[in-house]
Protein backbone atom coordinates (compact mmCIF):
# COMPACT_ATOMS: atom_id res chain seq x y z
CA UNK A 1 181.26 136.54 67.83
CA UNK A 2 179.16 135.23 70.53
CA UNK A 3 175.70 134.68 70.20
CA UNK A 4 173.22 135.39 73.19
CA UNK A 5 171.50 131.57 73.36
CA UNK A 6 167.88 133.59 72.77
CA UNK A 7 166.38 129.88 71.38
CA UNK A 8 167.71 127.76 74.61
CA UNK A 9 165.84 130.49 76.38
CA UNK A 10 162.57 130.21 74.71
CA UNK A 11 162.11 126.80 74.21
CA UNK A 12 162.10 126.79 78.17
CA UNK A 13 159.10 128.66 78.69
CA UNK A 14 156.35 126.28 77.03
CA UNK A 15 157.63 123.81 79.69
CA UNK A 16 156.41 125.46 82.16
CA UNK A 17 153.81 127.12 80.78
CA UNK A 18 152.17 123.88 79.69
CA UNK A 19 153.31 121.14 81.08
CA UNK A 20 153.33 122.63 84.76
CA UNK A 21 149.68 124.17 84.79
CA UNK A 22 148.54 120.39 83.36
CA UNK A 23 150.06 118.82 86.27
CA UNK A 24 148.57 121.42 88.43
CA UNK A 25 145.08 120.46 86.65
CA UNK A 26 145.28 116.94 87.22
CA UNK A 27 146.12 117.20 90.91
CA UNK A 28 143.29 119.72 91.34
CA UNK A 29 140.97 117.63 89.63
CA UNK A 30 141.97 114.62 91.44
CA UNK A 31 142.29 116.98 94.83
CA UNK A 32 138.36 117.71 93.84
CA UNK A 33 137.04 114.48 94.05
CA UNK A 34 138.58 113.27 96.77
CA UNK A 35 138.07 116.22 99.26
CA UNK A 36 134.42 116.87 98.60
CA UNK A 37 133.52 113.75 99.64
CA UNK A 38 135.51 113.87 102.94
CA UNK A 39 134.31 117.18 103.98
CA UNK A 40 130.41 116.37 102.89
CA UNK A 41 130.30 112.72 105.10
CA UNK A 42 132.02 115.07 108.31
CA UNK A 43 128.12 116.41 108.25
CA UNK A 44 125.89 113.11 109.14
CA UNK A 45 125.38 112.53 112.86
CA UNK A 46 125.72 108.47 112.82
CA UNK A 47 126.67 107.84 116.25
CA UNK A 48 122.76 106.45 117.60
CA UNK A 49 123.46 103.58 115.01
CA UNK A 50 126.55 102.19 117.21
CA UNK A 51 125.18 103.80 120.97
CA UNK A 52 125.13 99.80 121.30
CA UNK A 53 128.79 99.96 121.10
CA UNK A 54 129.16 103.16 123.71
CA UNK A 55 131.25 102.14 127.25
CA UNK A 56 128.61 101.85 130.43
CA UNK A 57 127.82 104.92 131.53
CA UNK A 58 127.85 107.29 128.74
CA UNK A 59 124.88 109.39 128.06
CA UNK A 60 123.55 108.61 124.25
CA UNK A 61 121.73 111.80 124.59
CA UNK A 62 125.48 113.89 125.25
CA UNK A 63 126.78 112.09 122.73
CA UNK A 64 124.98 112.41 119.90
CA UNK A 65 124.34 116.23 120.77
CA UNK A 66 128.16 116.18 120.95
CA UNK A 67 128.86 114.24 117.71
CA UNK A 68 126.11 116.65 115.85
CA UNK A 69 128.75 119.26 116.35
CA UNK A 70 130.74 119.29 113.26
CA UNK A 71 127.66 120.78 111.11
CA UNK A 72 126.90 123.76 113.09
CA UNK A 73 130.98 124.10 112.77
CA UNK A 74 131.29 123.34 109.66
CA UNK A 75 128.47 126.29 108.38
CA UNK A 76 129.73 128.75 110.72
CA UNK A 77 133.37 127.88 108.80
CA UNK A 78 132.62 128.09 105.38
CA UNK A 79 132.11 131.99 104.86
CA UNK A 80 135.40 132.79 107.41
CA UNK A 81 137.37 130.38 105.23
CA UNK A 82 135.71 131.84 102.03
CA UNK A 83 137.31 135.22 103.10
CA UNK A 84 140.76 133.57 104.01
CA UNK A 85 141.31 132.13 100.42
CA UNK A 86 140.35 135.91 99.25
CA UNK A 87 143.34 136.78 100.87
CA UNK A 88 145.91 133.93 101.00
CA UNK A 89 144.26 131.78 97.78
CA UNK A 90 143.33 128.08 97.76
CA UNK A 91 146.72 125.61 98.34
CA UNK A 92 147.60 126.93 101.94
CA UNK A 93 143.81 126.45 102.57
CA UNK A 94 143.79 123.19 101.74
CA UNK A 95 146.70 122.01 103.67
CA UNK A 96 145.39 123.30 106.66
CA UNK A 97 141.82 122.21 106.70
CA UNK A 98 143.29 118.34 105.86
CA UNK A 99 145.55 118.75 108.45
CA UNK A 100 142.64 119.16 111.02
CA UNK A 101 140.79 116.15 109.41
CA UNK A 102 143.91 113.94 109.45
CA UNK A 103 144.57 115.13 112.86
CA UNK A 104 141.18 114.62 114.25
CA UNK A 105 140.93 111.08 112.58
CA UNK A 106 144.27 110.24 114.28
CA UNK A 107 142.90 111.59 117.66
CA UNK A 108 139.47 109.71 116.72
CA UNK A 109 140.77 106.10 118.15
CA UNK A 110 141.87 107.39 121.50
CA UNK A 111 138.75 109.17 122.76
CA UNK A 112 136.91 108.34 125.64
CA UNK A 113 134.95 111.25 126.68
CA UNK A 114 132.16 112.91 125.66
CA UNK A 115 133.61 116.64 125.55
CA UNK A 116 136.39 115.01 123.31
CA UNK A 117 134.08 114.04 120.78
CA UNK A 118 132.72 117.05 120.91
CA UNK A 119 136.15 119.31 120.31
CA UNK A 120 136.99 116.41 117.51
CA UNK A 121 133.69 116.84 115.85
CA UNK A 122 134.06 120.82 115.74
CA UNK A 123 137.29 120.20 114.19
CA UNK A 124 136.28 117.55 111.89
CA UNK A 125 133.73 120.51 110.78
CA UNK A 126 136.42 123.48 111.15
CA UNK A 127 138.45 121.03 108.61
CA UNK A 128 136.02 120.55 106.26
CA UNK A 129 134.45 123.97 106.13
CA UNK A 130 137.64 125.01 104.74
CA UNK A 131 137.71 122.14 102.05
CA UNK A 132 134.59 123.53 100.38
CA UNK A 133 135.27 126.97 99.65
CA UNK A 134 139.39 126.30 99.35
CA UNK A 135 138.42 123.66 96.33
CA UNK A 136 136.52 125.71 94.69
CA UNK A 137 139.15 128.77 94.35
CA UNK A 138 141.36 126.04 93.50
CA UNK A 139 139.12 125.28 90.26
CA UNK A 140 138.51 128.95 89.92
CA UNK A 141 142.25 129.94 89.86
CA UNK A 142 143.47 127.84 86.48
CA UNK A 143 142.07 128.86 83.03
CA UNK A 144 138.96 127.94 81.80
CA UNK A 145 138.65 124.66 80.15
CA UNK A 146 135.58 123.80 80.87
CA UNK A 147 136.51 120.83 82.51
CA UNK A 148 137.33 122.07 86.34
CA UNK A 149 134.25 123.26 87.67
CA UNK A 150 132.11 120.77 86.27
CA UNK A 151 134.14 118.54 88.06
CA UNK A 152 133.64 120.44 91.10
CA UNK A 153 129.84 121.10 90.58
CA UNK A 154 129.48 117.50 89.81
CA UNK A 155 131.62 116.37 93.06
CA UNK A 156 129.55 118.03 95.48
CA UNK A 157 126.00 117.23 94.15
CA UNK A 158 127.55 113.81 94.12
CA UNK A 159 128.44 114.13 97.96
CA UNK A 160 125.60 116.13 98.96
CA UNK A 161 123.14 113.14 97.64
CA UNK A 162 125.04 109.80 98.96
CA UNK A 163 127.39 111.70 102.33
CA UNK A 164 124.58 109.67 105.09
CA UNK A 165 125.31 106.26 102.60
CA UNK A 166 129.17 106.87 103.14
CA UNK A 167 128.96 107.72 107.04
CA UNK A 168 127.05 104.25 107.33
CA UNK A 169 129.07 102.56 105.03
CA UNK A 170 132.07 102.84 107.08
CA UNK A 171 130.68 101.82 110.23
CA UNK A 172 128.70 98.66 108.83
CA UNK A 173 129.78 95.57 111.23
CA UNK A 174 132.14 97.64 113.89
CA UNK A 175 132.75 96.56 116.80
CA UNK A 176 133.71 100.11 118.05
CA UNK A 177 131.68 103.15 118.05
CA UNK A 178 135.15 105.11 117.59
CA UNK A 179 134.97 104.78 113.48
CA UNK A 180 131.83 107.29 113.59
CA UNK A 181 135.24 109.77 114.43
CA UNK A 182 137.19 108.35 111.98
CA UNK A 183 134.92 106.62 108.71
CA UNK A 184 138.10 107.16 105.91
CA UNK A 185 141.55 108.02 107.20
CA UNK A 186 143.30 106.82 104.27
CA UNK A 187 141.24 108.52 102.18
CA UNK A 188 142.26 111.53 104.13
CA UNK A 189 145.91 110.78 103.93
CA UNK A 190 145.66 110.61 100.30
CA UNK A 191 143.59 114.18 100.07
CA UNK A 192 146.53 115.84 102.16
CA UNK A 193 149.38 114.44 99.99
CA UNK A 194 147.18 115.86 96.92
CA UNK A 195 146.99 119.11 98.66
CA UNK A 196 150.82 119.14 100.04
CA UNK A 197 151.83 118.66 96.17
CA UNK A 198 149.20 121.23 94.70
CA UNK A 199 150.85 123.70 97.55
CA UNK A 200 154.35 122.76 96.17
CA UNK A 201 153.39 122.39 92.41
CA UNK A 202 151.56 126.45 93.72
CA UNK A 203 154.69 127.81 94.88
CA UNK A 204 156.87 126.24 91.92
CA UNK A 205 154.86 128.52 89.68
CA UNK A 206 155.13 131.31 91.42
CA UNK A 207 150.84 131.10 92.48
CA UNK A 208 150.37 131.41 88.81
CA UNK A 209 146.82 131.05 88.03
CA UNK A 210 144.08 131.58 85.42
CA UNK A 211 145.43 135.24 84.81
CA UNK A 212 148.51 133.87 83.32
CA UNK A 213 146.94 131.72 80.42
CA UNK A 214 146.60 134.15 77.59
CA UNK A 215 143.44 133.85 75.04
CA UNK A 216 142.14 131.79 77.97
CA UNK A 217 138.46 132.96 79.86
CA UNK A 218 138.67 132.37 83.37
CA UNK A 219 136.35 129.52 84.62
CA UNK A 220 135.03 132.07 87.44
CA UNK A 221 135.91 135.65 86.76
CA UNK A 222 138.91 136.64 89.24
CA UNK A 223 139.21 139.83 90.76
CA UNK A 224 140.75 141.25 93.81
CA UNK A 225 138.18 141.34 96.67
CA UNK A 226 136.58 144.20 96.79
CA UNK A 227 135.31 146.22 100.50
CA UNK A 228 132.25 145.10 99.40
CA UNK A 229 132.32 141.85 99.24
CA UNK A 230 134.46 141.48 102.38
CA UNK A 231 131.59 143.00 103.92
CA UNK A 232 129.02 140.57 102.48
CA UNK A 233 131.18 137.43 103.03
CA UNK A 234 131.45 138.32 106.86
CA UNK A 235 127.72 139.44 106.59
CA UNK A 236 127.02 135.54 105.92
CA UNK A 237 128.38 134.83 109.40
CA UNK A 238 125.85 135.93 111.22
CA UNK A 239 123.06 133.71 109.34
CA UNK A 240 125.20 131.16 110.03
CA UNK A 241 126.18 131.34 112.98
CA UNK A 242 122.09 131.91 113.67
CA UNK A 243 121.27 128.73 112.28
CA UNK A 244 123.93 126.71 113.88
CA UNK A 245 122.79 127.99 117.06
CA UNK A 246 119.39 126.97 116.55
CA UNK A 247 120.79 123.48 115.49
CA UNK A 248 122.28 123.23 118.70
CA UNK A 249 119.27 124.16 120.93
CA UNK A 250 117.03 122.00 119.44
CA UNK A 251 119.02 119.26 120.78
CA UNK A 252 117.08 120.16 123.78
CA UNK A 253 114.04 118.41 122.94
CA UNK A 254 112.06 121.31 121.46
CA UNK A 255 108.60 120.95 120.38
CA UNK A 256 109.10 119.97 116.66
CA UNK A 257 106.39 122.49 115.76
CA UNK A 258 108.63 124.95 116.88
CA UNK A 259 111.95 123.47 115.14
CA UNK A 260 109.85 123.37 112.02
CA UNK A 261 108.56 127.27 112.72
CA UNK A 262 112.38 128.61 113.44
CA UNK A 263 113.70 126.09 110.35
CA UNK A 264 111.26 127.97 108.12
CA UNK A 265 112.29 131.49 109.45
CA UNK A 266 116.18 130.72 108.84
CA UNK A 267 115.05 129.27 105.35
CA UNK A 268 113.15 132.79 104.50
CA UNK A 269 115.65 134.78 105.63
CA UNK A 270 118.68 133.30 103.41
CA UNK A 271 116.32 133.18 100.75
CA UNK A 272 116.03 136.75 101.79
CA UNK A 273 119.80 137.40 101.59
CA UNK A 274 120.18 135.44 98.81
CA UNK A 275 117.59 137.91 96.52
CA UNK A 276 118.62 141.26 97.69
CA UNK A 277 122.27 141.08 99.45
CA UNK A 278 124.00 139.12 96.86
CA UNK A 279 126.39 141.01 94.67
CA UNK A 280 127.74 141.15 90.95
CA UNK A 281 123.39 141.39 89.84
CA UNK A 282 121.78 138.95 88.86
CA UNK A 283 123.97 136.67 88.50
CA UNK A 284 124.94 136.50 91.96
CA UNK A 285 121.52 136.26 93.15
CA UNK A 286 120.49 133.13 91.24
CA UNK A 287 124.09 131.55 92.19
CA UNK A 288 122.92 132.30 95.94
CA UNK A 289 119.52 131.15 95.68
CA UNK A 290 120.72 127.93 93.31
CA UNK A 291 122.79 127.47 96.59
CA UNK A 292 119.99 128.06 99.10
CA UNK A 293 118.22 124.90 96.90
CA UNK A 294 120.61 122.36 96.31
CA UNK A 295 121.79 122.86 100.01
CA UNK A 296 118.26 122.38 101.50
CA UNK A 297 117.07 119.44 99.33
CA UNK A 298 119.26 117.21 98.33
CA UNK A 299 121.35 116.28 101.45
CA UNK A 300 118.36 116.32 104.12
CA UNK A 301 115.78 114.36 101.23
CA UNK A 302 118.61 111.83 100.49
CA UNK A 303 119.58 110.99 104.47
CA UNK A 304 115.82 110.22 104.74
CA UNK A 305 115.61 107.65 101.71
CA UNK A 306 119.08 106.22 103.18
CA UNK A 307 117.38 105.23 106.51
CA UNK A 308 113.67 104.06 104.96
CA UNK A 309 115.69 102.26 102.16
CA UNK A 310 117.74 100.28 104.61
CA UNK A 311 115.93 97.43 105.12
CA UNK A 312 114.30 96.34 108.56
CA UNK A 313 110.06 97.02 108.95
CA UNK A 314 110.19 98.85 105.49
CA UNK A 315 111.89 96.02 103.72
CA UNK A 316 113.69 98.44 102.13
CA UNK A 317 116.85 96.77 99.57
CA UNK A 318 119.79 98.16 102.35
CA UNK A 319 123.14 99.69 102.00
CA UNK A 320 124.06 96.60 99.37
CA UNK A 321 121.07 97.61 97.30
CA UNK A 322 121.55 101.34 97.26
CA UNK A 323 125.29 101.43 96.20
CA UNK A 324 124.04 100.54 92.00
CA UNK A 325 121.63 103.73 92.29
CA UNK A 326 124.11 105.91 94.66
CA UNK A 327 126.90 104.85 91.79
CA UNK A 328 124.92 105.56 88.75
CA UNK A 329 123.15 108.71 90.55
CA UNK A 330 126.82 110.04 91.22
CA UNK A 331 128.23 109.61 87.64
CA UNK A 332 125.22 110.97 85.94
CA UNK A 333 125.87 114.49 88.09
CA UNK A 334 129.42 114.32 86.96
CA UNK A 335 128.16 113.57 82.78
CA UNK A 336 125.33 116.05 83.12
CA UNK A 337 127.60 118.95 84.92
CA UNK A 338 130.65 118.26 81.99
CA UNK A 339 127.43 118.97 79.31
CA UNK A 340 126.60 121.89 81.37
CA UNK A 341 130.17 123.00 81.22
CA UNK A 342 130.19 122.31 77.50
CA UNK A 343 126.98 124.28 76.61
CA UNK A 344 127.24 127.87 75.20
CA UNK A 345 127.23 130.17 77.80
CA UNK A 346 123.81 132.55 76.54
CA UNK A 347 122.35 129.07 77.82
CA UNK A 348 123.35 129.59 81.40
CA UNK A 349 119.63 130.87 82.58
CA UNK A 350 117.83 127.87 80.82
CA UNK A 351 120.38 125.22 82.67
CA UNK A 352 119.98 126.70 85.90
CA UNK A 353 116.22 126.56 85.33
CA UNK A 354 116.46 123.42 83.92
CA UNK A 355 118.88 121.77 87.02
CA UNK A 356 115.95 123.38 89.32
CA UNK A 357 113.32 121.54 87.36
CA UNK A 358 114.86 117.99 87.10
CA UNK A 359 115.23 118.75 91.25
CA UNK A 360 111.59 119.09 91.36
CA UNK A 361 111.36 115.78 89.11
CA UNK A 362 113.10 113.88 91.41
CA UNK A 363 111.27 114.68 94.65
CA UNK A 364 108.10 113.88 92.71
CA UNK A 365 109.65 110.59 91.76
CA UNK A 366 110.03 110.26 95.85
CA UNK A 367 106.18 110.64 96.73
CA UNK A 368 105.60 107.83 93.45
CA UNK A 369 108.37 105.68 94.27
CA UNK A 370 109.40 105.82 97.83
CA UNK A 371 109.54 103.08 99.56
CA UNK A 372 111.36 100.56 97.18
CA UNK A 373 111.61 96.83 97.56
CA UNK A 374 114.92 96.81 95.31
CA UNK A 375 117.79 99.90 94.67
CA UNK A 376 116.43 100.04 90.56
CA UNK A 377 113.59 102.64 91.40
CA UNK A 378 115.52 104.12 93.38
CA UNK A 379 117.95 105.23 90.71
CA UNK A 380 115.42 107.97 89.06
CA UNK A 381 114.90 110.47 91.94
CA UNK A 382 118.83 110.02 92.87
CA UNK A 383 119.87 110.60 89.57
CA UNK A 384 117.26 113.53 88.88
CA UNK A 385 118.04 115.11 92.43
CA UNK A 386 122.19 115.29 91.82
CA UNK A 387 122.36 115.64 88.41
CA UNK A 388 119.57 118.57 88.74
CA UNK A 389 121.89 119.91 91.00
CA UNK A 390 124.91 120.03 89.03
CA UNK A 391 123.48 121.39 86.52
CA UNK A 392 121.86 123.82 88.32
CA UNK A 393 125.32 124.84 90.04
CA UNK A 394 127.17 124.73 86.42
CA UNK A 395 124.77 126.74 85.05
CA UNK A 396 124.56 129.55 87.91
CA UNK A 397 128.45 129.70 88.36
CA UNK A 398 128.75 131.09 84.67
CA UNK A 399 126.87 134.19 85.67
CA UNK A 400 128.44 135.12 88.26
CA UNK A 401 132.20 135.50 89.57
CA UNK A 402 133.90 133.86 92.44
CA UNK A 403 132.74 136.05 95.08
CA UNK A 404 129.24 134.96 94.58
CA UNK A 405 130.23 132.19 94.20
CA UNK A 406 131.84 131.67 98.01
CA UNK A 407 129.27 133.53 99.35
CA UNK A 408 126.70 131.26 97.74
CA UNK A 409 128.43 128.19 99.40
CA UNK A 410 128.45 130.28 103.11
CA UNK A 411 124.41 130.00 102.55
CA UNK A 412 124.50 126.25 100.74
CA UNK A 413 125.33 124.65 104.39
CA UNK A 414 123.19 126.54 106.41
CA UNK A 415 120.34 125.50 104.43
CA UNK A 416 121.58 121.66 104.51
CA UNK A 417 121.33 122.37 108.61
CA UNK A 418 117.82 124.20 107.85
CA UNK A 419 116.56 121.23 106.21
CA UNK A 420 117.42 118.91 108.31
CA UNK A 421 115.73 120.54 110.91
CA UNK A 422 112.71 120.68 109.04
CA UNK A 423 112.64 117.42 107.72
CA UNK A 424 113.20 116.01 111.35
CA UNK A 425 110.52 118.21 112.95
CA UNK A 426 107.77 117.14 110.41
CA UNK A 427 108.91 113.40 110.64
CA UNK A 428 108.92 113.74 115.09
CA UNK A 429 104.96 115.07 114.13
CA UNK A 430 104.54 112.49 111.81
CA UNK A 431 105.73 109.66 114.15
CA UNK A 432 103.72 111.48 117.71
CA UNK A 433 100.88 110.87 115.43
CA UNK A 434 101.67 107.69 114.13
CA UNK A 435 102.44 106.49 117.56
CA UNK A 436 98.92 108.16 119.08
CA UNK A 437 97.24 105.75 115.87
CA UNK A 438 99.03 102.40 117.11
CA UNK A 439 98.19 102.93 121.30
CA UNK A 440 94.32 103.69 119.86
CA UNK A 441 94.41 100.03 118.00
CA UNK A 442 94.60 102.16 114.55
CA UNK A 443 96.29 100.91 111.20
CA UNK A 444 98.05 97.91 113.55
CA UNK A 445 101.83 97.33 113.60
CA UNK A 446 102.36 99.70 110.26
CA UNK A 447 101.39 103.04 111.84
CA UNK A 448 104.70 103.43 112.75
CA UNK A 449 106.11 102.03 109.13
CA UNK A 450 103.63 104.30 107.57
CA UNK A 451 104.33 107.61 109.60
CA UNK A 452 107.78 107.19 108.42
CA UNK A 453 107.18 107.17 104.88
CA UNK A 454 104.26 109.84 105.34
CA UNK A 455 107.29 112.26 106.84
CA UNK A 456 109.41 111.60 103.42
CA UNK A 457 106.33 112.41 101.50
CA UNK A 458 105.47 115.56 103.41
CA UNK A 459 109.13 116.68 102.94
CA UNK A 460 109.32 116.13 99.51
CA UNK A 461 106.53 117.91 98.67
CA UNK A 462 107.83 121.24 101.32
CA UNK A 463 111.10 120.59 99.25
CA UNK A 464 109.61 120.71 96.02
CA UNK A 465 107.51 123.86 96.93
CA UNK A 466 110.98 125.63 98.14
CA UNK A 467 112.51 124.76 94.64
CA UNK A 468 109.52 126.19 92.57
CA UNK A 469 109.73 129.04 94.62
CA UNK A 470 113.32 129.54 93.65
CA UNK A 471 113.11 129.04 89.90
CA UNK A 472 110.14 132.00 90.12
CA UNK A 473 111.90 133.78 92.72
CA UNK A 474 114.71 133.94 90.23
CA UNK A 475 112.94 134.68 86.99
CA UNK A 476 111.08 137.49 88.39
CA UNK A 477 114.60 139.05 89.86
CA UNK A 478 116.05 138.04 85.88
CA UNK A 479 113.65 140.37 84.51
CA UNK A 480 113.47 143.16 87.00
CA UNK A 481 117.76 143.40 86.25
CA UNK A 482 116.81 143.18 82.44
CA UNK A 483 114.39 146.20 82.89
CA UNK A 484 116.73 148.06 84.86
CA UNK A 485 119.43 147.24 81.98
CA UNK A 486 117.04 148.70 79.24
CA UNK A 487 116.11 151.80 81.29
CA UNK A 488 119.25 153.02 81.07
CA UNK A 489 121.90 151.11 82.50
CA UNK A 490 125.28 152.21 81.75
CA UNK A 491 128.15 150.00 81.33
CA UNK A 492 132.20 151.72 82.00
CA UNK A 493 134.98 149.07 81.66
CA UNK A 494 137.29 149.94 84.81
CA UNK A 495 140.37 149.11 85.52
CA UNK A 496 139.86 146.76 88.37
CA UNK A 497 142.95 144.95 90.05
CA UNK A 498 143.67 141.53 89.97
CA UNK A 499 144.02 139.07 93.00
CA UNK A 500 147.75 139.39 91.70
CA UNK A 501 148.63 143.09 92.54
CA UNK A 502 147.56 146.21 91.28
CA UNK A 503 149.99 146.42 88.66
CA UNK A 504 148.79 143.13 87.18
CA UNK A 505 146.55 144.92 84.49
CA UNK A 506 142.68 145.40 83.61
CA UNK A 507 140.20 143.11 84.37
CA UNK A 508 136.35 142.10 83.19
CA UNK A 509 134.19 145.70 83.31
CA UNK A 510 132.68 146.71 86.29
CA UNK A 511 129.14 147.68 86.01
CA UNK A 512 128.07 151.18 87.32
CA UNK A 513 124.46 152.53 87.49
């Protein structure tokens, strides 16, 4: 009689079940720290360090307003890509935001005008506005291991702290300005083949993800998006697109009084959004205000450091000097966000609080150790500042689910553009001032050296004032929602879809005053 070969049949399904979704780990993981980077060094505007380099009549001015494109693209990006991997998920995300990179690297070497900078800046920030958000539903999508979004939170404090070291890094001893469009190609090359094999290893499995790993919790709860949070994701458009606007115009030599008065409005009012329009409670609105922090600080404090630490009238130790603390800075955000990952989760609150605070340490350390002669001081606000902010991020993406969690990251880069602009209006005041001391025969040659370092110091301290803010900002929100909870809240499990189908089964409870 002939037996049905039931046995053949399931020893096949562990091999895909196992081996498959591993492979698809490694590639993300790998796909992680490689993209990150790429789309966080698209943001610094390097092109006045070559204008040496620039052909005989080309405006500086045009171009760098033109190459200080791809952040105000990039922000404006982020929360219209954040609803497209809603709806289409990560992989096909991916593909096409490296595509536009590798494309507008290719393009890069050929330019000659200044309006084609300008469209292959937009796209270099069109490209990696999708990387951001597309990475993270990558890490989002496989079951939770604890070792994924660590990785991710890690990555981007990582890239946040050292992207203006990278951008000059690649253009050290050029003899065209044309690298500024183009600082890593073959890193780029290598990101897309990641991404074209995590689209094919995505489609292999049928776009299985972290819903198909049973007795597995989900690294960020996964749910179909709801009308709400549509709404609130294309809501964070219009702060964007706000602040990228303003980045623009003040390009047009605006008094920096009033670049530092609009950069503190924009900074209120996603602060603002962040405390009452975030969704999923509180723990959206600490994931949104975590991201309101780590985007305004740690980008914006580090660029600063990068140019005072580079040697010249400040004697600073230079690029050479700063890759040790840059190094150890970026592998102690990667160790402290895999402990982070690792801790139980009723310990979420006290590691975002505690990210925050180490944040605060390190721009402290800045007004005590700021300048530097050598890169070793340098390591303990770098390492406080990222690994502060991957802990902070680890620790606020447990309490929430992945739609806070993209609409977090659609206010993260407006508030890297937001303190830019504030950093750069109080160091313009700092350096009017500075300049007015030196013509009056005040403080000699180092007024200048000094209103430099004064601007750092001033912005640390706004900086570490914004931070505070957000760690009480957030407590006093944490206890209003625990109030509310013990007056009565009432708790229904419903059926909610998943991102799968509606068919695909029950999902975490919904919460329903």
């Amino acid at each position: 009689m002939a037996v049905p070969p039931v046995p053949q049949a399931r020893a096949a399904v562990p091999v895909r079940a196992v081996r498959v979704p591993m492979l698809v780990d490694v590639v993300i993981g790998l796909l992680t720290v490689v993209a990150l980077p790429l789309a966080v060094v698209a943001i610094p505007n390097t092109i006045s360090v070559v204008a040496a380099l620039l052909p005989p009549g080309v405006s500086q001015v045009e171009m760098i307003r033109a190459h200080g494109l791809a952040l105000p693209a990039m922000l404006v990006t982020v929360p219209i890509a954040a609803m497209a991997v809603r709806r289409f998920r990560a992989a096909p995300i991916l593909v096409a935001g490296l595509t536009l990179l590798a494309l507008a690297d290719a393009a890069g070497g050929y330019t000659e005008t200044v309006a084609l900078v300008g469209v292959l800046r937009v796209l270099h920030g069109i490209g990696a506005g999708m990387l951001v958000p597309a990475t993270l539903a990558a890490v989002a999508e496989r079951p939770r291991h604890r070792v994924l979004l660590p990785l991710w939170a890690g990555a981007l404090a990582a890239s946040l702290l050292s992207a203006q070291a990278l951008a000059l890094w690649a253009i050290r001893d050029v003899s065209s300005w044309r690298v500024t469009l183009q600082p890593y190609p073959l890193l780029t090359g290598v990101a897309l083949a990641l991404a074209a094999a995590y689209l094919v290893l995505w489609m292999v499995t049928g776009g299985a993800g972290a819903a198909d790993a049973e007795g597995e919790r989900q690294v960020l709860p996964l749910r179909r998006p709801t009308s709400a949070e549509r709404g609130r994701l294309g809501l964070a458009v219009v702060p964007a697109t706000v602040i990228a606007a303003l980045g623009v115009g003040v390009t047009f030599d605006w008094p920096p009084l009033l670049v530092v008065a609009a950069a503190a409005l924009a900074t209120v009012a996603m602060l603002a959004l962040a405390a009452f329009g975030a969704f999923e409670g509180q723990g959206g609105r600490t994931l949104a205000l975590v991201n309101v922090a780590v985007g305004l600080v740690v980008l914006p404090t580090a660029a600063q450091m990068t140019y005072i630490e580079l040697g010249g009238p400040l004697g600073g130790p230079g690029l050479l000097g700063l890759w040790v603390p840059f190094l150890v800075a970026g592998l102690a955000a990667l160790a402290a966000a895999v402990v982070a990952g690792r801790a139980p989760e009723t310990s979420a609150t006290r590691l975002t609080a505690l990210g925050l605070a180490a944040m605060v340490g390190g721009l402290c350390a800045i007004r005590l150790l700021v300048p530097a002669p050598s890169g070793t001081p340098l390591m303990v606000p770098f390492v406080l500042l990222a690994a502060g902010a991957a802990v902070a991020l680890v620790g606020a993406f447990r309490l929430a689910g992945l739609g806070s969690a993209l609409l977090g990251l659609s206010l993260c880069f407006p508030a890297v553009l937001a303190g830019f602009l504030l950093g750069t209006g109080i160091q313009v005041n700092r350096l009017r001032e500075a300049a007015g001391s030196a013509l009056a025969g005040k403080d000699g040659g180092n007024a200048l050296v000094k209103g430099f370092v004064d601007a750092l110091h001033m912005w640390a301290l706004v900086g570490g004032f914004v931070v505070v803010g957000v760690i009480v900002l957030s407590s006093v929100l944490a206890r209003r929602s625990a109030a509310a909870t013990s007056a009565g809240q009432v708790v229904i499990p419903l059926p909610t879809p998943s991102p799968e189908g509606d068919d695909a089964g029950p999902q975490e409870p919904d919460t329903v005053r």
